[in-house]
C-alpha atoms as a PDB file:
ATOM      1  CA  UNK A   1     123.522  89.921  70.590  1.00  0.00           C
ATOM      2  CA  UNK A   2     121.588  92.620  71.933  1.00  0.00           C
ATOM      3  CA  UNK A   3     122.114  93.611  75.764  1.00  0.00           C
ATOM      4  CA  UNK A   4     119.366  92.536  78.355  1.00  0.00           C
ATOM      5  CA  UNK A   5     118.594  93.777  81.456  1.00  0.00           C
ATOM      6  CA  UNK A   6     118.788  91.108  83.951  1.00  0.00           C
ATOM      7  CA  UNK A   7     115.274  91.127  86.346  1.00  0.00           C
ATOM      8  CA  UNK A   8     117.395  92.630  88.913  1.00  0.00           C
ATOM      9  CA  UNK A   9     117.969  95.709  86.877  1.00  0.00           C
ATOM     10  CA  UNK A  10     114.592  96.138  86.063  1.00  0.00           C
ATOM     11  CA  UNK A  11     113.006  95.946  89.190  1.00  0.00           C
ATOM     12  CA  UNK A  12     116.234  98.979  90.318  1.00  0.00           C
ATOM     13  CA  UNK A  13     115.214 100.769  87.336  1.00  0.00           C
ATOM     14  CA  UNK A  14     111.041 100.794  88.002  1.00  0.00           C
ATOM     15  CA  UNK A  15     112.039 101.470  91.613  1.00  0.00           C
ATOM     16  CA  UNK A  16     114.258 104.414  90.645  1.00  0.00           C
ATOM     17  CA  UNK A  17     111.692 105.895  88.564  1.00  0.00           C
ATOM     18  CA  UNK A  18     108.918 105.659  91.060  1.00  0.00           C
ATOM     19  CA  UNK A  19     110.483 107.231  93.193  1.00  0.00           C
ATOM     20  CA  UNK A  20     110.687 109.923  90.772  1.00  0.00           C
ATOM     21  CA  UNK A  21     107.734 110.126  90.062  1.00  0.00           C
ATOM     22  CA  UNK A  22     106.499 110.543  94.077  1.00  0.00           C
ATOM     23  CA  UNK A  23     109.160 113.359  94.657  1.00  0.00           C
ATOM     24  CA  UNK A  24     107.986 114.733  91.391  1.00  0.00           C
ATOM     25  CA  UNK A  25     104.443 114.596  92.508  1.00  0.00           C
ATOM     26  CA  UNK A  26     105.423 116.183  96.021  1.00  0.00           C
ATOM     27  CA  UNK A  27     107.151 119.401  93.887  1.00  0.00           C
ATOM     28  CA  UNK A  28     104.180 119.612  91.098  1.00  0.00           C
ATOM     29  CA  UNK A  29     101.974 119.914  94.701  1.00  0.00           C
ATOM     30  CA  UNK A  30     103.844 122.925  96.145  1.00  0.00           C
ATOM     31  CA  UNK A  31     104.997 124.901  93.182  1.00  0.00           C
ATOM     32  CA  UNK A  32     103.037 123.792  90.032  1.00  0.00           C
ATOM     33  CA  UNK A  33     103.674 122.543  86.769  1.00  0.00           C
ATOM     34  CA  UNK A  34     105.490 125.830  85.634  1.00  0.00           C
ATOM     35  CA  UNK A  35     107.892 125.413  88.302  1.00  0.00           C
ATOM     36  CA  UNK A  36     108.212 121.938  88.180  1.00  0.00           C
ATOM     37  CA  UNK A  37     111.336 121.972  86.388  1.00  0.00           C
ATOM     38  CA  UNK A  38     113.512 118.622  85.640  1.00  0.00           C
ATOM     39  CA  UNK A  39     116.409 120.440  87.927  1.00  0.00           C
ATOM     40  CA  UNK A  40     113.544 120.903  90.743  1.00  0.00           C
ATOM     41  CA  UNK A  41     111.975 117.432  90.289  1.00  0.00           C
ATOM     42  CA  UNK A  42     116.183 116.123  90.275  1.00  0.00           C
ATOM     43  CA  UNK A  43     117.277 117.640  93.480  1.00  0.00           C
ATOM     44  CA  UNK A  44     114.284 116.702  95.177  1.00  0.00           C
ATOM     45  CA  UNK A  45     114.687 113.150  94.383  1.00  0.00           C
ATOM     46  CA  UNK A  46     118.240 113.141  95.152  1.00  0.00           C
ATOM     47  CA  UNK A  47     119.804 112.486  91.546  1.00  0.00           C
ATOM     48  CA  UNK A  48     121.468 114.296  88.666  1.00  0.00           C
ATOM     49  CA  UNK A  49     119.275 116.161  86.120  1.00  0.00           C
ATOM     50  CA  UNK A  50     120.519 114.463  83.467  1.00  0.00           C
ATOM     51  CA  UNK A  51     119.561 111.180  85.325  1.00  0.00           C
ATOM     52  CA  UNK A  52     115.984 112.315  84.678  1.00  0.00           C
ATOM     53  CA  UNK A  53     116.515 111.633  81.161  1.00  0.00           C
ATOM     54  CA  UNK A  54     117.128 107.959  81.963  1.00  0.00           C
ATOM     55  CA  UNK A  55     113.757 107.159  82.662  1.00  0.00           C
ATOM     56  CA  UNK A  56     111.699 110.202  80.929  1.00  0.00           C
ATOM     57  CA  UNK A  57     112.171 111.577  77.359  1.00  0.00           C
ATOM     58  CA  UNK A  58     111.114 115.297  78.046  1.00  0.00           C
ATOM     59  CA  UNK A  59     109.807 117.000  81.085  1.00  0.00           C
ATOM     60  CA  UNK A  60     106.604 116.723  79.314  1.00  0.00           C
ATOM     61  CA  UNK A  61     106.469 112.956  79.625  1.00  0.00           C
ATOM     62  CA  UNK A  62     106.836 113.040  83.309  1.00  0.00           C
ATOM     63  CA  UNK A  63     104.790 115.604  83.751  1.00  0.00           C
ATOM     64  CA  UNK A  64     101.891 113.166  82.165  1.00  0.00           C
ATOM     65  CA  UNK A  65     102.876 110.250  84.163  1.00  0.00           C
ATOM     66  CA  UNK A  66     102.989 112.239  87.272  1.00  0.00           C
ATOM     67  CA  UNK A  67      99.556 113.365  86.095  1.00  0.00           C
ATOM     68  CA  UNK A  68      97.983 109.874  85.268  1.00  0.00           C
ATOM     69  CA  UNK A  69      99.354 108.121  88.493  1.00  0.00           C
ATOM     70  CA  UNK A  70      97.668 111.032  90.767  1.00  0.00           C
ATOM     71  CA  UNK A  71      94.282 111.094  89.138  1.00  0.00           C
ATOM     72  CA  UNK A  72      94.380 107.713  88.607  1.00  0.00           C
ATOM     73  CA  UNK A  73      94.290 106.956  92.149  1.00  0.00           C
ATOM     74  CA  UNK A  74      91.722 109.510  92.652  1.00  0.00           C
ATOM     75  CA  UNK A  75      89.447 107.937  89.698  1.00  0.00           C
ATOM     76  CA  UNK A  76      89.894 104.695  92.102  1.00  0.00           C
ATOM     77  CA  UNK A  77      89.062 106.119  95.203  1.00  0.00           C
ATOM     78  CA  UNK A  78      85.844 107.706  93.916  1.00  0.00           C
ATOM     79  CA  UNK A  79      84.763 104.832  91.768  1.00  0.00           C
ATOM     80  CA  UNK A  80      85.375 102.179  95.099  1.00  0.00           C
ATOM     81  CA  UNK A  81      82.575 104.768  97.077  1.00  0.00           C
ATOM     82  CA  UNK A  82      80.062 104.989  94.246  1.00  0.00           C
ATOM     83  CA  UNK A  83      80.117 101.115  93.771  1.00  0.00           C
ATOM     84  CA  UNK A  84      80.194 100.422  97.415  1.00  0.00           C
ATOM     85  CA  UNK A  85      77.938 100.323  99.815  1.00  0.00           C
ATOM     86  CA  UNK A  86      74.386 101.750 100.045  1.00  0.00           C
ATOM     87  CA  UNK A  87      71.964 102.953  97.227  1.00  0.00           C
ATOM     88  CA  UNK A  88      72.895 105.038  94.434  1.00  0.00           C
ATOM     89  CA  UNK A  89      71.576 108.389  96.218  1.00  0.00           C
ATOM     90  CA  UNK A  90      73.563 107.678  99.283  1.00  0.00           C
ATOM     91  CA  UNK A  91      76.670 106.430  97.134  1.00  0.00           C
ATOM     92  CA  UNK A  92      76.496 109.799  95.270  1.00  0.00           C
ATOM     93  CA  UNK A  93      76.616 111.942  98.225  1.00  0.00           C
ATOM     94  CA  UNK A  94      79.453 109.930  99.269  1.00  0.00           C
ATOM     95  CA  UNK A  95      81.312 109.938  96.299  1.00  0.00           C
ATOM     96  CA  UNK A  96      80.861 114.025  95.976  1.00  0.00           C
ATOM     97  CA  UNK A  97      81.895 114.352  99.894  1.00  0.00           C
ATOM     98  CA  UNK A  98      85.343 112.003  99.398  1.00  0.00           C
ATOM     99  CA  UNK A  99      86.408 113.469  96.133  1.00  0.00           C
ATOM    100  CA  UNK A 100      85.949 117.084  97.495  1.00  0.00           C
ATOM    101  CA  UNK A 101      87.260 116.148 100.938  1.00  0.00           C
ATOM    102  CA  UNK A 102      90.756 114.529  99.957  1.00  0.00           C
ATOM    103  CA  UNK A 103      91.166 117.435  97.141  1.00  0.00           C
ATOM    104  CA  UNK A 104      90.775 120.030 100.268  1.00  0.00           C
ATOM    105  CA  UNK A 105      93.261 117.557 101.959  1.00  0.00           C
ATOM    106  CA  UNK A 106      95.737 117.654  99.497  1.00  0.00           C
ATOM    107  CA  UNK A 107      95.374 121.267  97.806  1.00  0.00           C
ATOM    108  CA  UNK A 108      98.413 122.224  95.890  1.00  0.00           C
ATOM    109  CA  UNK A 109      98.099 118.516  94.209  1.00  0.00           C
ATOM    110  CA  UNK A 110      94.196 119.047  93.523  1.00  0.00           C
ATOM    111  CA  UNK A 111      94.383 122.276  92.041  1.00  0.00           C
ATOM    112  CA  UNK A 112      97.336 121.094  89.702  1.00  0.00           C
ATOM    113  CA  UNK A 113      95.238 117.955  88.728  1.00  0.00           C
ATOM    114  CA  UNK A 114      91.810 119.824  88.169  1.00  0.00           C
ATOM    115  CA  UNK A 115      92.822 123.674  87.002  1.00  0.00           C
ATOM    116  CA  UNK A 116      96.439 124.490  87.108  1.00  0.00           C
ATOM    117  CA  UNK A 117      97.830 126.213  83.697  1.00  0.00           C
ATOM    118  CA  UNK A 118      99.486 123.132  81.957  1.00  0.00           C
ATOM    119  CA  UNK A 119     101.294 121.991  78.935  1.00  0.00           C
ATOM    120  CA  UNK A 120      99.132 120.759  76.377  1.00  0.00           C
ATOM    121  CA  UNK A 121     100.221 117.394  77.235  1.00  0.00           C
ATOM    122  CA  UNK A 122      98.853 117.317  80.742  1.00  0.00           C
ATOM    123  CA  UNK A 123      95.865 119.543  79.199  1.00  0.00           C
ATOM    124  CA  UNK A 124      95.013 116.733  77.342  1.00  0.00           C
ATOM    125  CA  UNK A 125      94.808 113.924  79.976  1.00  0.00           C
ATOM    126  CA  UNK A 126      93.181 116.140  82.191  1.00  0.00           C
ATOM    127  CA  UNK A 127      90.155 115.899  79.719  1.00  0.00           C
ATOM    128  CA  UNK A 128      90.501 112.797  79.352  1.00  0.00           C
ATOM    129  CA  UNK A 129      90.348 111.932  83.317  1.00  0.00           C
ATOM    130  CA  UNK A 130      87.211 114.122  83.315  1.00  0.00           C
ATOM    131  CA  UNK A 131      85.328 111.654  80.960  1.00  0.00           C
ATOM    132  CA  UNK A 132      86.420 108.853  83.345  1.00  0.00           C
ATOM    133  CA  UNK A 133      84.628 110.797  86.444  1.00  0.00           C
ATOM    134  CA  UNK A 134      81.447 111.546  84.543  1.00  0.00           C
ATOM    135  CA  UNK A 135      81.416 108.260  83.436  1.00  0.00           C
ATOM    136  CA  UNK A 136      81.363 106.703  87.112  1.00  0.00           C
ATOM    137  CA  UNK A 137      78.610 109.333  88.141  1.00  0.00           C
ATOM    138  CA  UNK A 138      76.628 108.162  84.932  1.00  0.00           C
ATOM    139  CA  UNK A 139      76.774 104.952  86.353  1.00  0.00           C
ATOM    140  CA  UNK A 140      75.563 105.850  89.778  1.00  0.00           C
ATOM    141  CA  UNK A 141      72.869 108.338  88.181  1.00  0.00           C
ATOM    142  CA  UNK A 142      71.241 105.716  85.903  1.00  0.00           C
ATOM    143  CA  UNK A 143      71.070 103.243  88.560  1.00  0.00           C
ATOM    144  CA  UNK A 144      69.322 105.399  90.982  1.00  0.00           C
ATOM    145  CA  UNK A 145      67.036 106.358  87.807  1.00  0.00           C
ATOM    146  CA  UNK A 146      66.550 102.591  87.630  1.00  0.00           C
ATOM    147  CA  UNK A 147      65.700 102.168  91.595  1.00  0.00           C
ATOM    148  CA  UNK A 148      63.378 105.029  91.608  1.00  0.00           C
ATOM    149  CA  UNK A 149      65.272 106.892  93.364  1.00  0.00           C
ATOM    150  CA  UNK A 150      66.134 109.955  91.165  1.00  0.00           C
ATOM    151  CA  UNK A 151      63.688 110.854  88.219  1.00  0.00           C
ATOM    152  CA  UNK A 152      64.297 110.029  84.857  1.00  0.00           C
ATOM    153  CA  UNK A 153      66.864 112.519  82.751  1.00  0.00           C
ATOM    154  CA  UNK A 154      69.998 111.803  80.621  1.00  0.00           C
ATOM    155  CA  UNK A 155      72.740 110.531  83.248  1.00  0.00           C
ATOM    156  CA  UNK A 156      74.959 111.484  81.026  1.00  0.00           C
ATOM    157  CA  UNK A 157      74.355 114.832  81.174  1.00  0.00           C
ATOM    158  CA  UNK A 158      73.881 114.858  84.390  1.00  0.00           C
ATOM    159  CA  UNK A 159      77.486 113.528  85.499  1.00  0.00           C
ATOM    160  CA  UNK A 160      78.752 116.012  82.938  1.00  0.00           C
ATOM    161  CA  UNK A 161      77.231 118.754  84.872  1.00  0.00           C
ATOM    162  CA  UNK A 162      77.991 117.917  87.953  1.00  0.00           C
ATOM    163  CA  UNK A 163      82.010 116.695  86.731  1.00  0.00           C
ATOM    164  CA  UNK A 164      82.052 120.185  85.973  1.00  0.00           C
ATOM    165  CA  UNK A 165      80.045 122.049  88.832  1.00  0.00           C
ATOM    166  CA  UNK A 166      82.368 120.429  91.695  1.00  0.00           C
ATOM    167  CA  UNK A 167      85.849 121.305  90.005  1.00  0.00           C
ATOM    168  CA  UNK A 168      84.240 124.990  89.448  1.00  0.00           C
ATOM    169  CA  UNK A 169      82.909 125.146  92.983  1.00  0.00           C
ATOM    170  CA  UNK A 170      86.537 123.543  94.220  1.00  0.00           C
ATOM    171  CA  UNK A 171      88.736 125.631  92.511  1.00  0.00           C
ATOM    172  CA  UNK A 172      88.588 128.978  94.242  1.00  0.00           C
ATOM    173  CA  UNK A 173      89.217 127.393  97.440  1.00  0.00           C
ATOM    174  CA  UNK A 174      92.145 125.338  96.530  1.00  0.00           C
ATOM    175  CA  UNK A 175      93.733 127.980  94.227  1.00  0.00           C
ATOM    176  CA  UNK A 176      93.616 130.935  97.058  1.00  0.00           C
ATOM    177  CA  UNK A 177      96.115 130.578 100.212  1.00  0.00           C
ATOM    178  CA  UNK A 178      95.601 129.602 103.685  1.00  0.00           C
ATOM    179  CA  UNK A 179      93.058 126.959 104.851  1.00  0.00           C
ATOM    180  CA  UNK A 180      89.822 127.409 106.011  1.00  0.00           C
ATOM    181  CA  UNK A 181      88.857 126.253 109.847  1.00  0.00           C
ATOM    182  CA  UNK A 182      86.790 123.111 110.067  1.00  0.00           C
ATOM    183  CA  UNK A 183      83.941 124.782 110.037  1.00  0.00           C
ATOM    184  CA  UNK A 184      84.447 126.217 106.685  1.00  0.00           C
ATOM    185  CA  UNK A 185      85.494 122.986 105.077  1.00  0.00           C
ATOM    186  CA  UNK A 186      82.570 120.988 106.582  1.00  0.00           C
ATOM    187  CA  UNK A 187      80.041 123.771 105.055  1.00  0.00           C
ATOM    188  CA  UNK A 188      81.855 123.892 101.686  1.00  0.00           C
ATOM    189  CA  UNK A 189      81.702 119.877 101.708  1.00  0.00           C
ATOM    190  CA  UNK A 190      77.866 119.994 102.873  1.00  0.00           C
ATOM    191  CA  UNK A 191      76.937 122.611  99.736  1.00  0.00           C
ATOM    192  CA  UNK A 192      78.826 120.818  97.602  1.00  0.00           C
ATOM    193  CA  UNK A 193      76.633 117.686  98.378  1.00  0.00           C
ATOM    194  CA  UNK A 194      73.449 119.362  98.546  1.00  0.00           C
ATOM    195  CA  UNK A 195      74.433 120.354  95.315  1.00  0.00           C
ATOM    196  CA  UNK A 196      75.109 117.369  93.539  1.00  0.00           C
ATOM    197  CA  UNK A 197      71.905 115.798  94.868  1.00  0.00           C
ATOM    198  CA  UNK A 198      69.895 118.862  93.626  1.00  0.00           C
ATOM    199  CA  UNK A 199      71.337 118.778  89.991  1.00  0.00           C
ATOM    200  CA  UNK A 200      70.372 114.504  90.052  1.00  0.00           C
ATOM    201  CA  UNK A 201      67.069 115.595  91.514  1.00  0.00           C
ATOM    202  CA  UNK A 202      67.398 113.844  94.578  1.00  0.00           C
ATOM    203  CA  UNK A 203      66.131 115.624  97.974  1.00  0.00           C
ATOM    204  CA  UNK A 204      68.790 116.259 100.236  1.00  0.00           C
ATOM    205  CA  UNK A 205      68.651 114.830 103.537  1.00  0.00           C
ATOM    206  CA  UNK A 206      67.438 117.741 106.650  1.00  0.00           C
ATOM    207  CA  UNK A 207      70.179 119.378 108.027  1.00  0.00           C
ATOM    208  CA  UNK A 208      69.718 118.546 111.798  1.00  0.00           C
END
């Protein structure tokens, strides 16, 4: 008969690997994928390298679930503003002002989400993560076509253009050293809105 694990041993298992994955996640934010070697991602979480191998096949296959956990959340995050409260013009400034805003938070981890040199692996979900964000501000677009808000155009297009206008615009300043005062953040975050209501054809709201 074939061995089982008891429910015990899974749950020690799932909680071993998470916490894997978060120390994993914590090294991937300070030092990159490149550097994120199994031996790193092992003494950070306390354990053996060769324990790493329990849970993950290749570094490869952590590296994507480290990957798909972090912009997972941040696909959540975004998609809770632009279907929350408001109407779509005022849900798409917010949704462009909290994605940009928690990647300046967190830089090391946004730039190795949204431009970091990667495996091919990682390369891959990345793309595929990207489709998921224009696809929420396609949804946000179209309805504020629908409300008369913003004029008509392809909302696809749109949310591909901006998908690829805020990661452009963000990845100077999370890629170079040092943080910028408040001031500088709060200007970056205010262009970076302006923007995205300009490229929908919405009128930005005066600047008081």
């Amino acid at each position: 008969m074939a061995y089982r694990k008891t429910p015990a041993e899974i749950r020690r298992l799932e909680t071993v690997r998470d916490h894997l994955v978060t120390r994993a996640t914590e090294v991937v934010a300070e030092v990159g994928w490149a550097q994120a070697s199994v031996t790193a991602v092992a003494d950070a979480a306390g354990i053996a390298a060769g324990s790493v191998y329990q849970h993950f096949p290749s570094k490869a296959a952590l590296a994507v679930e480290v990957f798909r956990r972090a912009s997972g959340h941040e696909v959540e995050v975004l998609g809770e503003v632009l279907r929350g409260d408001g109407d779509p013009v005022e849900r798409l400034a917010g949704g462009v002002e909290t994605f940009a805003r928690r990647a300046l938070e967190n830089r090391g981890l946004a730039y190795a989400l949204l431009a970091a040199p990667a495996e091919p692996a990682v390369g891959a979900e990345r793309l595929a993560y990207r489709l998921r964000y224009r696809a929420l501000f396609a949804e946000t677009v179209e309805q504020g076509m629908a409300a008369g808000l913003l004029p008509p155009q392809n909302g696809r297009v749109t949310a591909a253009a901006l998908t690829g206008a805020i990661g452009e615009v963000l990845v100077d300043p999370l890629g170079t050293p040092g943080t910028p005062g408040e001031g500088g953040t709060e200007e970056l975050l205010a262009e970076l809105v302006a923007m995205a209501l300009r490229c929908a054809g919405a009128t930005p709201a005066p600047t008081p």
